[in-house]
PDB file of N, CA and C in Angstrom:
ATOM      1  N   UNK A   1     -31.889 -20.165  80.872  1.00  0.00           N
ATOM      2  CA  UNK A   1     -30.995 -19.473  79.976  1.00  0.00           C
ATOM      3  C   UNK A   1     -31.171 -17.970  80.148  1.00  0.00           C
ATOM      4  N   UNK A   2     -30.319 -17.350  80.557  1.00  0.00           N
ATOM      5  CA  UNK A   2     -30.154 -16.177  81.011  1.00  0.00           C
ATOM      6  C   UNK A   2     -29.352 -15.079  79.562  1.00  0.00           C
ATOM      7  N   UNK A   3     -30.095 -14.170  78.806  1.00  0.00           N
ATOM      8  CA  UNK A   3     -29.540 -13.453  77.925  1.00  0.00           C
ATOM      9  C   UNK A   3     -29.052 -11.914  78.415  1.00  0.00           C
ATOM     10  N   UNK A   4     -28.114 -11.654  78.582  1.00  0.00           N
ATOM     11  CA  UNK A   4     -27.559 -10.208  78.772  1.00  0.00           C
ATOM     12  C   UNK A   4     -27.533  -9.259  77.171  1.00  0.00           C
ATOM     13  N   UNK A   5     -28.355  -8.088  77.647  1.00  0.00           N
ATOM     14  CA  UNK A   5     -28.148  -7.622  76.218  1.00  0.00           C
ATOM     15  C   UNK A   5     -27.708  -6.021  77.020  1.00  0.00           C
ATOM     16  N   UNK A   6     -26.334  -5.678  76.614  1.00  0.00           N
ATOM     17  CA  UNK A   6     -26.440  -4.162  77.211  1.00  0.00           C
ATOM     18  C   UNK A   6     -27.412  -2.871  76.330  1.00  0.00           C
ATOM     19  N   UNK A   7     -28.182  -2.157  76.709  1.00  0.00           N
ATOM     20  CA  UNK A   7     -28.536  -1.007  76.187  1.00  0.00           C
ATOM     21  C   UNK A   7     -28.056   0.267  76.606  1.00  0.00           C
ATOM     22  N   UNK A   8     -28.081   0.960  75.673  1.00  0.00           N
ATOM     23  CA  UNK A   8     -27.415   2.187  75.851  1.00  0.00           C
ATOM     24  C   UNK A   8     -28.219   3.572  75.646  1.00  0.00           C
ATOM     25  N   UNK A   9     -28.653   4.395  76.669  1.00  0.00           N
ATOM     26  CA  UNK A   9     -29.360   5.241  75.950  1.00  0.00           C
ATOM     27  C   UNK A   9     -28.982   6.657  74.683  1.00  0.00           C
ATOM     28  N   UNK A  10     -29.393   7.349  74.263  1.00  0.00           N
ATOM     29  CA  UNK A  10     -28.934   7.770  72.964  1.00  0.00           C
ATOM     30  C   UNK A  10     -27.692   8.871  73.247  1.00  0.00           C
ATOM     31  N   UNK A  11     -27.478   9.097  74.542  1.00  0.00           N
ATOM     32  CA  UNK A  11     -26.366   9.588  74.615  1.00  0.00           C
ATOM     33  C   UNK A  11     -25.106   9.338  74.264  1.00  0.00           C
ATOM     34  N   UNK A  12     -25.254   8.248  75.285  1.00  0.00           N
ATOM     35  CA  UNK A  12     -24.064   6.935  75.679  1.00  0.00           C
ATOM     36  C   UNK A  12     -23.641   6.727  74.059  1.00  0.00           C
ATOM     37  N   UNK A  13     -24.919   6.094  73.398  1.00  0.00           N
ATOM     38  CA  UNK A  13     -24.599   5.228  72.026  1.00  0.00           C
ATOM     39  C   UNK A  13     -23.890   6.542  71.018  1.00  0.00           C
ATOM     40  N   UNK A  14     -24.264   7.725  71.129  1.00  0.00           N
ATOM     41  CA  UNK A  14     -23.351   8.910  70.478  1.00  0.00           C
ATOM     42  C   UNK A  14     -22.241   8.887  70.615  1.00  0.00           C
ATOM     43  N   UNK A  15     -22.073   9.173  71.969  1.00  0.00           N
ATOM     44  CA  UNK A  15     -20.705   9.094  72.344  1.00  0.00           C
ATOM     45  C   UNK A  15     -19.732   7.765  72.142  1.00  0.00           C
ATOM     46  N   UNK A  16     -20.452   6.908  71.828  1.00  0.00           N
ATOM     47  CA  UNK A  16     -19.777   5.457  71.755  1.00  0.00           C
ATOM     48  C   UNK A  16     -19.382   5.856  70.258  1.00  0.00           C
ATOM     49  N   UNK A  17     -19.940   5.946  69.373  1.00  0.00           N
ATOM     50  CA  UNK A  17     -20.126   6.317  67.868  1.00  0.00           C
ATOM     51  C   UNK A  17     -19.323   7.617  67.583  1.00  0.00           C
ATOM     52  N   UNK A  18     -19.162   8.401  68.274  1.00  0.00           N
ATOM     53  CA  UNK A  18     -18.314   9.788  68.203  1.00  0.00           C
ATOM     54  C   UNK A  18     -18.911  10.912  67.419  1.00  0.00           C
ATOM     55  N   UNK A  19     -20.497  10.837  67.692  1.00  0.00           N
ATOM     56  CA  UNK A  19     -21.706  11.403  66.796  1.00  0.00           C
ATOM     57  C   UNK A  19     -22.314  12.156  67.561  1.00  0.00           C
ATOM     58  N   UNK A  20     -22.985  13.011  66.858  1.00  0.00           N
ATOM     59  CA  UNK A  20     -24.092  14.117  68.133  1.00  0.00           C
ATOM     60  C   UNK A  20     -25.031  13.373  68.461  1.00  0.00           C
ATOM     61  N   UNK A  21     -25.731  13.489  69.530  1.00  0.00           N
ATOM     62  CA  UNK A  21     -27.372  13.071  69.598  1.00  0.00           C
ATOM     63  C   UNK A  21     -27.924  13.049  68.405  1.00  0.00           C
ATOM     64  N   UNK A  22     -28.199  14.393  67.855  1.00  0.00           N
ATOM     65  CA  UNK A  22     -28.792  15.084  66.699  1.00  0.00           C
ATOM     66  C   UNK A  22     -28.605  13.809  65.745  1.00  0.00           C
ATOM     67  N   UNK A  23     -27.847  13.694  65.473  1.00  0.00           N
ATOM     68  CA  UNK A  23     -27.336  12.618  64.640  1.00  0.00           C
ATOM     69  C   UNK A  23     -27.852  11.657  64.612  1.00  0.00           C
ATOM     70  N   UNK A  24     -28.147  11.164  65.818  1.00  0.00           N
ATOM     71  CA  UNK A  24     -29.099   9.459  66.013  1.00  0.00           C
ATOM     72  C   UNK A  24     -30.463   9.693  66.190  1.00  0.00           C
ATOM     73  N   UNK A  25     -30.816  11.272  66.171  1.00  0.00           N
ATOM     74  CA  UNK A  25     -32.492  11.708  66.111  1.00  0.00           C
ATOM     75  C   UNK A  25     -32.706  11.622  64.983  1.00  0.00           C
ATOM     76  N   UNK A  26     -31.889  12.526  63.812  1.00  0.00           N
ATOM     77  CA  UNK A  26     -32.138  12.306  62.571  1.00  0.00           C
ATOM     78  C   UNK A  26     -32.347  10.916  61.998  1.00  0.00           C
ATOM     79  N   UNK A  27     -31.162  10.205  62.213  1.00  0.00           N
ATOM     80  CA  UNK A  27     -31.118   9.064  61.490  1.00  0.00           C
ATOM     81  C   UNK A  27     -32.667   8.268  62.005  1.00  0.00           C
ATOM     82  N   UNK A  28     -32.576   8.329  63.093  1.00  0.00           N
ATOM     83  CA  UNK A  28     -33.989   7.658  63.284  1.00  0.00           C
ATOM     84  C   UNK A  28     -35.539   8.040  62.339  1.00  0.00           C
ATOM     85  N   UNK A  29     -35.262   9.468  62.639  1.00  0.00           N
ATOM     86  CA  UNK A  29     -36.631   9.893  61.501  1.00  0.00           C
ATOM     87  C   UNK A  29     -36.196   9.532  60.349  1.00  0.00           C
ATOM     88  N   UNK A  30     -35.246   8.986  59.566  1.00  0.00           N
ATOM     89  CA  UNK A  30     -34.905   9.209  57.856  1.00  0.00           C
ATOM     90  C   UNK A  30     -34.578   7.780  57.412  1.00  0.00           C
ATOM     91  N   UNK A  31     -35.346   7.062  58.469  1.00  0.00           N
ATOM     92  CA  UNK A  31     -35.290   5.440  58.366  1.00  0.00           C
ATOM     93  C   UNK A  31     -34.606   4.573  58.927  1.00  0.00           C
ATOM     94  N   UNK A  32     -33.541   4.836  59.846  1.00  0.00           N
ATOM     95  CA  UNK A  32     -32.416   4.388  61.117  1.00  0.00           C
ATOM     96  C   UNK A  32     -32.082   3.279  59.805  1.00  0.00           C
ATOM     97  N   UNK A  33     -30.868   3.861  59.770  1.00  0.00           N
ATOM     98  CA  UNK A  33     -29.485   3.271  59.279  1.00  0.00           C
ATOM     99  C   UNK A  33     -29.021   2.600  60.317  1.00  0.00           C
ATOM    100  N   UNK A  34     -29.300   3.138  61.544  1.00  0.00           N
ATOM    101  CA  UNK A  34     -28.231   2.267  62.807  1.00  0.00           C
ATOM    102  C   UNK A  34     -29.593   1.968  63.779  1.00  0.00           C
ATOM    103  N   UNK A  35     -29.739   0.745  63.554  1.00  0.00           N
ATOM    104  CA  UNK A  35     -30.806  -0.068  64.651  1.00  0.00           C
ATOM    105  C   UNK A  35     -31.151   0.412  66.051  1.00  0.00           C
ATOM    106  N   UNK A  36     -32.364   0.719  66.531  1.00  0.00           N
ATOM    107  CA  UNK A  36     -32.982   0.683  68.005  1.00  0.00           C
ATOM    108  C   UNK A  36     -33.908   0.401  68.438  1.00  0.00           C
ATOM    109  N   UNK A  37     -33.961   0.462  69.707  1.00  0.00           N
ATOM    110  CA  UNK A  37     -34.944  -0.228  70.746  1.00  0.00           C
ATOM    111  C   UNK A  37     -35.697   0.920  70.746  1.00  0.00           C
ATOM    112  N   UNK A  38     -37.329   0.790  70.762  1.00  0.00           N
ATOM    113  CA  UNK A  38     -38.505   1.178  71.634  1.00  0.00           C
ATOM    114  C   UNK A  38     -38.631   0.401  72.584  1.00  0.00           C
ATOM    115  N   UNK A  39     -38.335   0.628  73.975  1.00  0.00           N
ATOM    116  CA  UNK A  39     -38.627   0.728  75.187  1.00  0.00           C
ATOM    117  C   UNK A  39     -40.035   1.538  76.212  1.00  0.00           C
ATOM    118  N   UNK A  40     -41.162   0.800  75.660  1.00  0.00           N
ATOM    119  CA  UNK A  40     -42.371   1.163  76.384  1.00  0.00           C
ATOM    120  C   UNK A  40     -42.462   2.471  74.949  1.00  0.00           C
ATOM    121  N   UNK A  41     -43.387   3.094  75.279  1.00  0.00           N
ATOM    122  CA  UNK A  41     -43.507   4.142  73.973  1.00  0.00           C
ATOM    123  C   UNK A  41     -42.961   5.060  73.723  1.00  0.00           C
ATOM    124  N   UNK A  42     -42.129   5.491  74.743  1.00  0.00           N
ATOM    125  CA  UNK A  42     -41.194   6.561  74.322  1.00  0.00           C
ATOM    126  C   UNK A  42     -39.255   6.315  74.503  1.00  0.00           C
ATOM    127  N   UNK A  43     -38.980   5.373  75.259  1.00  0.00           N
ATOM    128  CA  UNK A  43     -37.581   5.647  75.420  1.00  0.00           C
ATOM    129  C   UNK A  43     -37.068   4.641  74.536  1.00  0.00           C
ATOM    130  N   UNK A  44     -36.152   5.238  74.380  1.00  0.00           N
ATOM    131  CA  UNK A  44     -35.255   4.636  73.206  1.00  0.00           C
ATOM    132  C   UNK A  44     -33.983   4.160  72.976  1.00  0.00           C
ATOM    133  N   UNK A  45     -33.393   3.019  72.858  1.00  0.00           N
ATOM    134  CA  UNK A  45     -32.294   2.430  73.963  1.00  0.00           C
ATOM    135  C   UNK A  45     -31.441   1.936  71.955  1.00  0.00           C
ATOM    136  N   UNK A  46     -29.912   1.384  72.210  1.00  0.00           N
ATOM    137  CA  UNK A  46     -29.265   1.561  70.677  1.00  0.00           C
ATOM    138  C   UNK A  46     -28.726   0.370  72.011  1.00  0.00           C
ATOM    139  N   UNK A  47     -28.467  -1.286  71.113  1.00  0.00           N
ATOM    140  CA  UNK A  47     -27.977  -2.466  71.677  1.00  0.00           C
ATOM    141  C   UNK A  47     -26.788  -2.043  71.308  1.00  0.00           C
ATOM    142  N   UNK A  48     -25.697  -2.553  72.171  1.00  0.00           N
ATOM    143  CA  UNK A  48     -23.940  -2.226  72.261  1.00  0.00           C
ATOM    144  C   UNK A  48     -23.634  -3.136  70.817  1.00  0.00           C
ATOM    145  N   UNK A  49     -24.140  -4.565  70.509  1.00  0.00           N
ATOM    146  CA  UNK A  49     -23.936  -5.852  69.305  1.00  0.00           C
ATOM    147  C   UNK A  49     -24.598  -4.896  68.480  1.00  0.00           C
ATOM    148  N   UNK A  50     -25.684  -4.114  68.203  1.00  0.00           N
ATOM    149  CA  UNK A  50     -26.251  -3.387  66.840  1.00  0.00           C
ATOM    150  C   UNK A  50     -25.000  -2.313  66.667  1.00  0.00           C
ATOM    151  N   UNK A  51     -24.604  -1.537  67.795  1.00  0.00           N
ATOM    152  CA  UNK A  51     -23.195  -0.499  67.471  1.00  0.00           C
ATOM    153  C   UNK A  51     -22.475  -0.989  67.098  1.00  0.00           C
ATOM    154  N   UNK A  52     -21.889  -1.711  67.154  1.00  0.00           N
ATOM    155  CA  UNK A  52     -20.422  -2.712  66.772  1.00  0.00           C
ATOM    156  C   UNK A  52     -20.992  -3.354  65.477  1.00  0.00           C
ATOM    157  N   UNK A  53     -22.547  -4.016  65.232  1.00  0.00           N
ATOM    158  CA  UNK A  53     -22.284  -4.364  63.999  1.00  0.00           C
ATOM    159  C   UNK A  53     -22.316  -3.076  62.945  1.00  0.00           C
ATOM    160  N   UNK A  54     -22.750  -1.798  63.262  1.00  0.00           N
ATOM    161  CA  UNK A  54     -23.055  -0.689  61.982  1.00  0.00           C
ATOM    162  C   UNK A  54     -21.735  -0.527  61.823  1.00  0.00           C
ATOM    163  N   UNK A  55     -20.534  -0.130  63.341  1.00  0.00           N
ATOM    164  CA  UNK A  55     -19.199   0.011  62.390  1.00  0.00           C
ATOM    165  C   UNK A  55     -18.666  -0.612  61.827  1.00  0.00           C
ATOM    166  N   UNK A  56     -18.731  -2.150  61.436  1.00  0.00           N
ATOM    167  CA  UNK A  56     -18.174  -3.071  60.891  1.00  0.00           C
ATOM    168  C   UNK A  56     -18.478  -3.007  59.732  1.00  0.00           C
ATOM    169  N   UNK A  57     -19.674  -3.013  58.977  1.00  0.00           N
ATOM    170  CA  UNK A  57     -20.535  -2.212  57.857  1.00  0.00           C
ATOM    171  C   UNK A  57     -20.040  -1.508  57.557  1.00  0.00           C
ATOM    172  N   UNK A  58     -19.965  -0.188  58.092  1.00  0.00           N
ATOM    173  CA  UNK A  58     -19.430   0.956  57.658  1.00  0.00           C
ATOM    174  C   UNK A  58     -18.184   0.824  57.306  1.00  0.00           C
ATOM    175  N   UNK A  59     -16.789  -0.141  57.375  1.00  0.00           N
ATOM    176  CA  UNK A  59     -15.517  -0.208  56.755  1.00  0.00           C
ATOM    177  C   UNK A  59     -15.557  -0.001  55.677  1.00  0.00           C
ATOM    178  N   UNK A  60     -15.157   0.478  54.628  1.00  0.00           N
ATOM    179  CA  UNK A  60     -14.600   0.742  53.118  1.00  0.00           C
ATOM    180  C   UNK A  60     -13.075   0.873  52.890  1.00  0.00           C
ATOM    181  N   UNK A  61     -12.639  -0.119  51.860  1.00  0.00           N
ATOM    182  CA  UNK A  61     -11.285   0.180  51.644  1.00  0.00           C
ATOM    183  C   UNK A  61     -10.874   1.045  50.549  1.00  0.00           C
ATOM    184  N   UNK A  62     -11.760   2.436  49.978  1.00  0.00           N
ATOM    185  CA  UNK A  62     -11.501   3.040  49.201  1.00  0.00           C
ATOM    186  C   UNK A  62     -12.385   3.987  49.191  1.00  0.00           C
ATOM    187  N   UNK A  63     -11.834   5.290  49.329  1.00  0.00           N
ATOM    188  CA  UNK A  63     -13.463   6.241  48.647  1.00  0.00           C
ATOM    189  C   UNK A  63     -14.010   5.935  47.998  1.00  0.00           C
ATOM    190  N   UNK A  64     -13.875   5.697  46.735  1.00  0.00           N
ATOM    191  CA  UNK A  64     -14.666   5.111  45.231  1.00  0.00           C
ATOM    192  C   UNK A  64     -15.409   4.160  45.691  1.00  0.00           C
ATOM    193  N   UNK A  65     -15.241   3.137  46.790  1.00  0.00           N
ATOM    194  CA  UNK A  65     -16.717   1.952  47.258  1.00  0.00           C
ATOM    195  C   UNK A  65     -17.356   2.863  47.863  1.00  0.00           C
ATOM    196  N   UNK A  66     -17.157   3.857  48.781  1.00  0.00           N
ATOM    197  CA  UNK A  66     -18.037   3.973  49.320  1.00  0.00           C
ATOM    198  C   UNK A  66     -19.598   5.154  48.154  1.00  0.00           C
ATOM    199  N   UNK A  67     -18.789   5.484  47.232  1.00  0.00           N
ATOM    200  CA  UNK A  67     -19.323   6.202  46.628  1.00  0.00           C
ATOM    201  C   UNK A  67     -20.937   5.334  45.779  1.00  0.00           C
ATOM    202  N   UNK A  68     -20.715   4.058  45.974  1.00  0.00           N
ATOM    203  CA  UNK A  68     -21.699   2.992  45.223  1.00  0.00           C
ATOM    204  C   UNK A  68     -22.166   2.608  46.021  1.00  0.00           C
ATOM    205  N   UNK A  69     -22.619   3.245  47.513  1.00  0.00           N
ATOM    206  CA  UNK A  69     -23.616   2.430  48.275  1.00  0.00           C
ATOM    207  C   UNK A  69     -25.130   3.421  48.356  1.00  0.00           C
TER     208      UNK A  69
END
């Protein structure tokens, strides 16, 4: 059984997201809202299925919901 998982490094996954780097550095120090990989001790890889599931999450059909999370 052969599993394909694409990784993306934190560029890629920005640009996939339409976010700065900065953005996925922070979030990482302030408790990662959006899931990643440690890859050996320093590199740091964001799965393509963890991107796709945070924007799906992230939908709101109203300002006012999003205001109660």
């Amino acid at each position: 059984m052969q599993i394909q998982t694409e990784l993306l490094h934190t560029k890629d996954a920005a640009k996939f997201l339409n976010v700065s780097v900065a953005f996925l550095e922070r979030d990482r120090w302030a408790g990662a809202r959006i899931p990643f990989v440690k890859v050996g001790s320093r590199a740091v890889r964001y799965r393509l299925d963890d991107l796709q599931t945070y924007i799906n999450n992230q939908r709101h059909d109203s300002v006012l919901e999003s205001r109660h999370d």
